[in-house]
Protein backbone atom coordinates (compact mmCIF):
# COMPACT_ATOMS: atom_id res chain seq x y z
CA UNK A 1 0.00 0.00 0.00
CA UNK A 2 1.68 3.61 -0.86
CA UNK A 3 2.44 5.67 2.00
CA UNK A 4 -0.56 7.82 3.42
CA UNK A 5 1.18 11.26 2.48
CA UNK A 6 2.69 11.77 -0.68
CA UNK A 7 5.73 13.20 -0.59
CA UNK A 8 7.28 14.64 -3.86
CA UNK A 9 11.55 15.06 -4.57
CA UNK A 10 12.14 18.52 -6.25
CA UNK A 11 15.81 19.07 -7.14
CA UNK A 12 15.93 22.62 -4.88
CA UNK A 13 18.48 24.24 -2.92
CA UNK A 14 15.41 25.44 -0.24
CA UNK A 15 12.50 22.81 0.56
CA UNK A 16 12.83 19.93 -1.54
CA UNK A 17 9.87 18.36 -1.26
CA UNK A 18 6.21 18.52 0.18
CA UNK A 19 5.80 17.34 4.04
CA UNK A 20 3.45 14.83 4.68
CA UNK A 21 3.47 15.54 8.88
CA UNK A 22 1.53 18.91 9.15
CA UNK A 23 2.75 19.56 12.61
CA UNK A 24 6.43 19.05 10.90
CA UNK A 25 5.40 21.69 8.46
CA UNK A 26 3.84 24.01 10.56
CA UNK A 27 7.07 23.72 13.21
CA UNK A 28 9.22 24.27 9.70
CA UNK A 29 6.83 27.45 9.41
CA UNK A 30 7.39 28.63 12.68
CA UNK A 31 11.21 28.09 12.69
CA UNK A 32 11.71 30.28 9.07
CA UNK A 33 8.94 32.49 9.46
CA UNK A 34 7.09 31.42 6.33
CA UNK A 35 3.76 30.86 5.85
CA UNK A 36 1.93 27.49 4.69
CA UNK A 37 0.78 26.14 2.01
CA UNK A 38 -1.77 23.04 2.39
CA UNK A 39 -2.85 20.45 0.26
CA UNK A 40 -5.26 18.01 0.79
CA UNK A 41 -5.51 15.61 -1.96
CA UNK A 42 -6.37 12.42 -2.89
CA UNK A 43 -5.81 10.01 -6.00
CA UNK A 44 -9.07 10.21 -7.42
CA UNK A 45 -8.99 13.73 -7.56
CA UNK A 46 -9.03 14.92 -11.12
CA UNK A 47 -8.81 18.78 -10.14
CA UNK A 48 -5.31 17.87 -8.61
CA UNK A 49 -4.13 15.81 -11.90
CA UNK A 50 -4.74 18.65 -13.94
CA UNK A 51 -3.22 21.35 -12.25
CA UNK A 52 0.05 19.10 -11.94
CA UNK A 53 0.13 19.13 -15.70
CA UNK A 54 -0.02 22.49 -15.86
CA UNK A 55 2.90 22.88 -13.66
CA UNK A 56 1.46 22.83 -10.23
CA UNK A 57 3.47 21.21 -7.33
CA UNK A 58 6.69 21.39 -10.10
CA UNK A 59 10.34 22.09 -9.31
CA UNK A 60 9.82 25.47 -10.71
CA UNK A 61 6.73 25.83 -8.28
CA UNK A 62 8.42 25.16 -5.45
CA UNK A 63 10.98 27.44 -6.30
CA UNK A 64 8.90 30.12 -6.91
CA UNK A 65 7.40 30.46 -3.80
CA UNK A 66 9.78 28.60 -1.24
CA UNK A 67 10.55 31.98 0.06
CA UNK A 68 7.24 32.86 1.69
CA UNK A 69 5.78 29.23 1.98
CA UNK A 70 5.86 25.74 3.50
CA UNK A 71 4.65 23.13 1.56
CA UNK A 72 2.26 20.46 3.12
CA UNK A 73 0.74 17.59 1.32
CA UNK A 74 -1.85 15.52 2.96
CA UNK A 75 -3.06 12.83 0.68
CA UNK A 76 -6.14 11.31 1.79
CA UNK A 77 -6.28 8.26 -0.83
CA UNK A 78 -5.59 5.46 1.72
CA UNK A 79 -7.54 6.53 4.23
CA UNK A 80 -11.01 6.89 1.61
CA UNK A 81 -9.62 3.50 0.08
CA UNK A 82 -9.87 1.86 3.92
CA UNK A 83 -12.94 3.26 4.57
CA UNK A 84 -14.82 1.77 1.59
CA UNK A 85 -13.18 -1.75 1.98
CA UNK A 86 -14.29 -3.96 -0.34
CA UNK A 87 -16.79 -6.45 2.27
CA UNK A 88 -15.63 -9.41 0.96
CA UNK A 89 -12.14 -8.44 2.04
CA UNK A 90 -9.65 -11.00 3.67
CA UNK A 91 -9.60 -10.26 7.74
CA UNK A 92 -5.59 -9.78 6.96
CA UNK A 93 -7.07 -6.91 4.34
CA UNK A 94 -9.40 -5.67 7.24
CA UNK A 95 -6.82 -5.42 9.85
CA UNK A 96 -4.53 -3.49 7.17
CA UNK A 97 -7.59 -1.24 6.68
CA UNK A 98 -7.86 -0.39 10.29
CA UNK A 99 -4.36 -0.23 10.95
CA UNK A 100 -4.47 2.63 8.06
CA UNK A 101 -7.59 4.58 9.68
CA UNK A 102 -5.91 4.72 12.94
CA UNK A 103 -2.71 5.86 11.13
CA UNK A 104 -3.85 8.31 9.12
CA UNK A 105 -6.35 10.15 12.29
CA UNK A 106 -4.42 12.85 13.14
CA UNK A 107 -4.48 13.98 8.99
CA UNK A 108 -8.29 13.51 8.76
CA UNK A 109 -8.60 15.75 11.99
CA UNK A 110 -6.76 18.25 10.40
CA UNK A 111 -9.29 18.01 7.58
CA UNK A 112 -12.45 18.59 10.15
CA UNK A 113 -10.35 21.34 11.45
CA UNK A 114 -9.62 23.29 8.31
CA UNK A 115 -14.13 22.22 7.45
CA UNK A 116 -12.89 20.17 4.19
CA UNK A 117 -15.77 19.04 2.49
CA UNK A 118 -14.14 18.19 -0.80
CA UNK A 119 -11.23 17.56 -2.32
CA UNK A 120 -8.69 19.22 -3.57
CA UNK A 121 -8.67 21.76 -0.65
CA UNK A 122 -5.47 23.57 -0.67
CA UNK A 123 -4.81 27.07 1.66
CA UNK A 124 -2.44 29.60 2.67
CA UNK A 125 -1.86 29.85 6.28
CA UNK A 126 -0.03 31.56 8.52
CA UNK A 127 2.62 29.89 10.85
CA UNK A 128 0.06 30.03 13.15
CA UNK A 129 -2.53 28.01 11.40
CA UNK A 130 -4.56 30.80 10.56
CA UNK A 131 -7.19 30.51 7.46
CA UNK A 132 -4.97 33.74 4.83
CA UNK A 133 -6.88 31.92 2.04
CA UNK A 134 -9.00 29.11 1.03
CA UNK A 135 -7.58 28.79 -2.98
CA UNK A 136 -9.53 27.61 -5.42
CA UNK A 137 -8.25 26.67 -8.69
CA UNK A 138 -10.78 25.69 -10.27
CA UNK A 139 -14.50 26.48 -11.38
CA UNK A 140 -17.86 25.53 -13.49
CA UNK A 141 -17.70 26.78 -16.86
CA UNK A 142 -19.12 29.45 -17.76
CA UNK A 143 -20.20 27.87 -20.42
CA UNK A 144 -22.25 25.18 -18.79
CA UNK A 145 -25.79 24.79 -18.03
CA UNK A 146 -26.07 23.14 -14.54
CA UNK A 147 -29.87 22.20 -15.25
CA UNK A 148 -28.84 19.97 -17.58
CA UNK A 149 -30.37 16.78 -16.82
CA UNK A 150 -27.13 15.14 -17.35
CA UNK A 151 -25.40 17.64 -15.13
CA UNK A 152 -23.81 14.77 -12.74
CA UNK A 153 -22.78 12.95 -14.92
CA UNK A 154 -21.45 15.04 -17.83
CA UNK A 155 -18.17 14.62 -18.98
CA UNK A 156 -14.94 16.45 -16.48
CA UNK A 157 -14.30 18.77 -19.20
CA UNK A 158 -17.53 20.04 -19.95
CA UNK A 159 -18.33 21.06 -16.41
CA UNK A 160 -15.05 22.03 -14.81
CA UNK A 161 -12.31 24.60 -15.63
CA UNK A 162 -9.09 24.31 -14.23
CA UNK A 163 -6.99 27.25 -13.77
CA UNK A 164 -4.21 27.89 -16.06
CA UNK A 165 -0.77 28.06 -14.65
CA UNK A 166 -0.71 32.38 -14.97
CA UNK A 167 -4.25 32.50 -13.18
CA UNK A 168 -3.30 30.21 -10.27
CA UNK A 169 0.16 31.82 -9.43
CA UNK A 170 -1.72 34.77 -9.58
CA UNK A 171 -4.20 33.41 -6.84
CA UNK A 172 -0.86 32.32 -4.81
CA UNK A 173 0.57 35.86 -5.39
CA UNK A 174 -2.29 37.94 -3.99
CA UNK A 175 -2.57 35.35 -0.69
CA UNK A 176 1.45 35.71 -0.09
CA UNK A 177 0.56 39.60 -0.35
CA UNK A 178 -2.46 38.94 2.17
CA UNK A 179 -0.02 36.59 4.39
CA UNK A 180 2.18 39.36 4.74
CA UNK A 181 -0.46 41.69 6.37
CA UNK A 182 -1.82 39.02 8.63
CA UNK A 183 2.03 38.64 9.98
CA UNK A 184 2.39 41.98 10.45
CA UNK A 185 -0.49 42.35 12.27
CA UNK A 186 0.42 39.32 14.34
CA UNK A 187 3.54 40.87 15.24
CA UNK A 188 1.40 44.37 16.37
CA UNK A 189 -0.66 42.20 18.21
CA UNK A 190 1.88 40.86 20.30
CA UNK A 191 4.14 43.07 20.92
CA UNK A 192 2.59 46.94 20.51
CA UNK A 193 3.11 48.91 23.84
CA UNK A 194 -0.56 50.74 23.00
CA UNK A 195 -3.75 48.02 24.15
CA UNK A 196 -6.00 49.88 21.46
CA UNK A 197 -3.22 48.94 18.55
CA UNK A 198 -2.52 45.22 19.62
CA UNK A 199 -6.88 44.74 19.82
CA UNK A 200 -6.96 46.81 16.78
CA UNK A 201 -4.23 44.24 14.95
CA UNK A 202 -6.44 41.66 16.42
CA UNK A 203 -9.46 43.07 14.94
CA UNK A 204 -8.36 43.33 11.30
CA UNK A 205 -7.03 39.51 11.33
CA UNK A 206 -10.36 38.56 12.70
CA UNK A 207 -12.28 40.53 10.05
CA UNK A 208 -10.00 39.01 6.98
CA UNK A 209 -10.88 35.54 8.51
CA UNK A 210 -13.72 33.46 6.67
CA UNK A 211 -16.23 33.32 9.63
CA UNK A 212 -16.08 29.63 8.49
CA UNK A 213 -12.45 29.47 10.20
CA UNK A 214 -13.06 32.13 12.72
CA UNK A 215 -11.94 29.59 15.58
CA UNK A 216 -8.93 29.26 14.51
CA UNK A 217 -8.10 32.29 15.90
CA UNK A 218 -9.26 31.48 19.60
CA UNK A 219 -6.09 32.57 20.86
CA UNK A 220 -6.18 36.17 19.67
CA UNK A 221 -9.60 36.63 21.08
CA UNK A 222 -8.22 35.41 24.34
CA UNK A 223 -5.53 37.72 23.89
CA UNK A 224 -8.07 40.65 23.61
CA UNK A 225 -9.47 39.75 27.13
CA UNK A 226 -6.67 39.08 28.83
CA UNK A 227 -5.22 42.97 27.79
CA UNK A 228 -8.06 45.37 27.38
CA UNK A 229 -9.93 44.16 30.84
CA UNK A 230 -11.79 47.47 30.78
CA UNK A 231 -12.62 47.55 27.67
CA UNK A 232 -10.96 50.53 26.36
CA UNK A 233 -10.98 49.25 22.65
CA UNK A 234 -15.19 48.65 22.23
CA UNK A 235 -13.83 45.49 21.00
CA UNK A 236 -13.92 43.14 24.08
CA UNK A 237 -17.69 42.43 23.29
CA UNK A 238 -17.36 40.82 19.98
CA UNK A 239 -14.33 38.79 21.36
CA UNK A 240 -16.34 37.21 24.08
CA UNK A 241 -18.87 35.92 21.33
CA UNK A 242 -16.20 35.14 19.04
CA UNK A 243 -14.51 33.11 22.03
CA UNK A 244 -17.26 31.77 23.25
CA UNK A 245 -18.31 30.04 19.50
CA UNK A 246 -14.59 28.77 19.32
CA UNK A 247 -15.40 26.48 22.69
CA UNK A 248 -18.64 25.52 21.44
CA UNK A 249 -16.75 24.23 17.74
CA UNK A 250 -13.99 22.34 20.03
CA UNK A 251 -16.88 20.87 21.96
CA UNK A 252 -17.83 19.20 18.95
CA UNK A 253 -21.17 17.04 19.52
CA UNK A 254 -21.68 17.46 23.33
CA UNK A 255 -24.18 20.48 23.25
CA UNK A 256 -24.88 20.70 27.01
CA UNK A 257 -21.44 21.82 26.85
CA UNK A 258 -21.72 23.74 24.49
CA UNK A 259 -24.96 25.22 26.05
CA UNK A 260 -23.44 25.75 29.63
CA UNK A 261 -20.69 27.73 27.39
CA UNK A 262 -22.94 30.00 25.95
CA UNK A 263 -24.66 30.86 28.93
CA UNK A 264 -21.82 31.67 30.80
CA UNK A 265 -20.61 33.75 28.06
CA UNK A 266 -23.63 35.62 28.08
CA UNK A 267 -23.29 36.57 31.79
CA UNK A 268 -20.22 38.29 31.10
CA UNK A 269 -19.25 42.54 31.25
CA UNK A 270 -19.18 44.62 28.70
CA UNK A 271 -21.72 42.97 26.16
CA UNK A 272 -24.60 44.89 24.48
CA UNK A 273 -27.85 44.12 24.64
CA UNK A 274 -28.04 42.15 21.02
CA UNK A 275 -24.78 40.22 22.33
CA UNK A 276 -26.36 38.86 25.60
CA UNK A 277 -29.50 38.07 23.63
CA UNK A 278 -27.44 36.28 20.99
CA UNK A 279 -25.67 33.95 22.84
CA UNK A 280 -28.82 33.20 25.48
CA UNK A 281 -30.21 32.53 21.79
CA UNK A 282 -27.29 30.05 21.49
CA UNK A 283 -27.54 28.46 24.64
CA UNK A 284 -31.19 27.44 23.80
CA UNK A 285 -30.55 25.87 20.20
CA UNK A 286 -27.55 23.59 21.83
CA UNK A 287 -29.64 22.52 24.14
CA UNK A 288 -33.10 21.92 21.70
CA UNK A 289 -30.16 19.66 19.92
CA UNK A 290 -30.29 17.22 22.67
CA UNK A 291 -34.06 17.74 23.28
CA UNK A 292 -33.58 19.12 26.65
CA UNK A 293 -36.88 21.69 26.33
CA UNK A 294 -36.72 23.22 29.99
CA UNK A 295 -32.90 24.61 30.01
CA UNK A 296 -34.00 25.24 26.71
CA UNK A 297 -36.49 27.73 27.62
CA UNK A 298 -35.20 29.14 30.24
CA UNK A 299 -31.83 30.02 28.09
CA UNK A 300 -35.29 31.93 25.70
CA UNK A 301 -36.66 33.48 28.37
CA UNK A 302 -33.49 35.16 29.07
CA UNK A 303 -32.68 36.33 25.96
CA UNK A 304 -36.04 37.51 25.14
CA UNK A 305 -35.23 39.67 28.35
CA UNK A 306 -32.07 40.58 27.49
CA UNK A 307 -33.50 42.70 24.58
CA UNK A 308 -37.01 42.82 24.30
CA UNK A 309 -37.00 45.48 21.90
CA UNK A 310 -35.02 43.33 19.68
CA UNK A 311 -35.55 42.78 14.94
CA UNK A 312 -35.59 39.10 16.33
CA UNK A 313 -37.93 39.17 19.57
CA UNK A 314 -41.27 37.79 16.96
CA UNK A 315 -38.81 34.96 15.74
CA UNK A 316 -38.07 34.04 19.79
CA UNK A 317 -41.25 34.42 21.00
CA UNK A 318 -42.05 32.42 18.28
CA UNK A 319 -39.36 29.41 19.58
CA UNK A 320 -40.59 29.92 23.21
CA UNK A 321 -44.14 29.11 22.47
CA UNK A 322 -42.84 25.60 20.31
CA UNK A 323 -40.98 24.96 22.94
CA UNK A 324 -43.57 25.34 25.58
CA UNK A 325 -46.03 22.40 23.35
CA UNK A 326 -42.81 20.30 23.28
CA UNK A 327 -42.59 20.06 27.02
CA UNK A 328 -46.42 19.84 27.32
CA UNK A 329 -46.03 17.32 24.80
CA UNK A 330 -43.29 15.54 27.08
CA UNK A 331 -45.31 15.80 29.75
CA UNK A 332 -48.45 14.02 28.06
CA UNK A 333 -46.49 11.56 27.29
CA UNK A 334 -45.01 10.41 30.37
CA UNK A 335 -48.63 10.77 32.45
């Protein structure tokens, strides 16, 4: 079985050739002071093939950007190839599969981390780990009419365009130009003497982030709390939100958790009106996800209190009263 990560030889007097560890990469990253590129791939993935023939992932790729980027490759193939094991496979084939799953765990979490939902899925990050770009190199024609009743199965070329090697370095280009202002905000943020700069450094990374890969940047938000206790930047607000959705991401399925984090967040200084109701708001949906109706609407209650005036009040008075024939409903049932 070829090795989980593919790792390619390029004759270069810099990196010569993509990591297959991302924590190697991203300590590589940290040591030089380069950003990341990552590539999650698999053999099946025609968008990948293409661009290679094009030029992409070359010698003369590398080269080109090896002075503002690491290069990380994390091919997925074996682990998609274990997980649809063939059922009439030998138990020796079985215990090869598994053996690969548990292998290859710590790459597929890195996929749930960086929300990969198909492949290819290659970014720019910082050293960090921060989202600079998610690249796409690829599109649907223009040309193509997606209500085609064939439109599933139509032929690769006839649906997809692949970028050409000018319009991807392009892409690569104007995210190494982007990299450089999230580093040099970074650098404000931790270092500044003035509290309103660092949260204002802090600020503009969070506002370039995808909300998608928002959490990513838990740390900064901490970092806002811990120096502007008083609030002096207006910003502290947004960051306890912001914070608070990061530890209900990382609490993955376990929404009481995620519930009890919300509602703590909400209890804290500084937050407007809207903020309090939001995550009171948030609070009650995490716990509706586990059916538990009474914390449920008491976490309503509060945020229908917390701004009564509120665009949204109709749309939560709305929830309260569903919620209220749910635990009726409940209570039928167990009488």
């Amino acid at each position: 079985m070829a090795a989980f990560f593919a790792a390619v030889i390029f004759n270069s007097c810099s990196q010569k050739k993509w990591i297959s560890d991302f924590d190697e990469g991203k300590k590589l990253a940290e040591k030089s002071g380069k950003g990341i590129f990552l590539d999650f791939c698999a053999e099946t993935d025609e968008v990948s093939e293409r661009l290679e023939k094009s030029g992409f992932g070359s010698a003369d790729f590398i080269k080109k950007f090896r002075n503002d980027l690491v290069f990380v490759k994390l091919d997925l193939t074996d682990r998609l190839n274990a997980e649809n094991l063939n059922p009439n496979a030998s138990e020796e084939e079985r215990a090869a599969a598994e053996k690969t799953i548990k292998e290859t765990e710590n790459a597929v979490k890195k996929a749930e981390m960086y929300a990969v939902q198909t492949l290819p899925a290659m970014f720019v990050l910082t050293k960090e780990g921060y989202v600079v770009s998610a690249m796409e190199f690829y599109s649907v024609r223009d040309d193509f009419d997606t209500s085609r009743s064939d439109a599933e199965t139509a032929p690769f070329d006839e649906v997809i365009k692949v970028d050409s090697e000018e319009e991807y370095t392009k892409k690569i280009d104007d995210a190494i130009v982007l990299l450089k202002d999230f580093d040099k905000n970074i650098k404000i943020a931790h270092s500044s003497s003035s509290v309103k700069d660092r949260v204002a450094a802090v600020d503009e990374i969070f506002d370039s982030t995808d909300f998608v890969y928002r959490y990513l940047v838990k740390d900064l938000s901490e970092l806002v709390l811990e120096i502007d206790t008083e609030n002096v930047s207006e910003s502290v607000p947004r960051h306890i939100v912001a914070l608070a959705a990061a530890e209900a991401v990382e609490a993955e399925n376990d929404f009481a958790k995620a519930a009890k984090i919300f509602e703590e967040a909400a209890g804290k200084k500084f937050l407007t009106r809207d903020d309090r109701q939001l995550l009171y708001y948030q609070s009650a949906l995490a716990s509706m996800r586990i059916n538990d109706y009474e914390t449920a609407k008491q976490s309503l209650q509060k945020s229908i209190k917390a701004a009564p005036q509120s665009e949204q009040i109709d749309l939560l008075n709305a929830m309260l009263q569903n919620i209220e024939v749910q635990i009726q409903s409940k209570s039928q049932q167990n009488n």
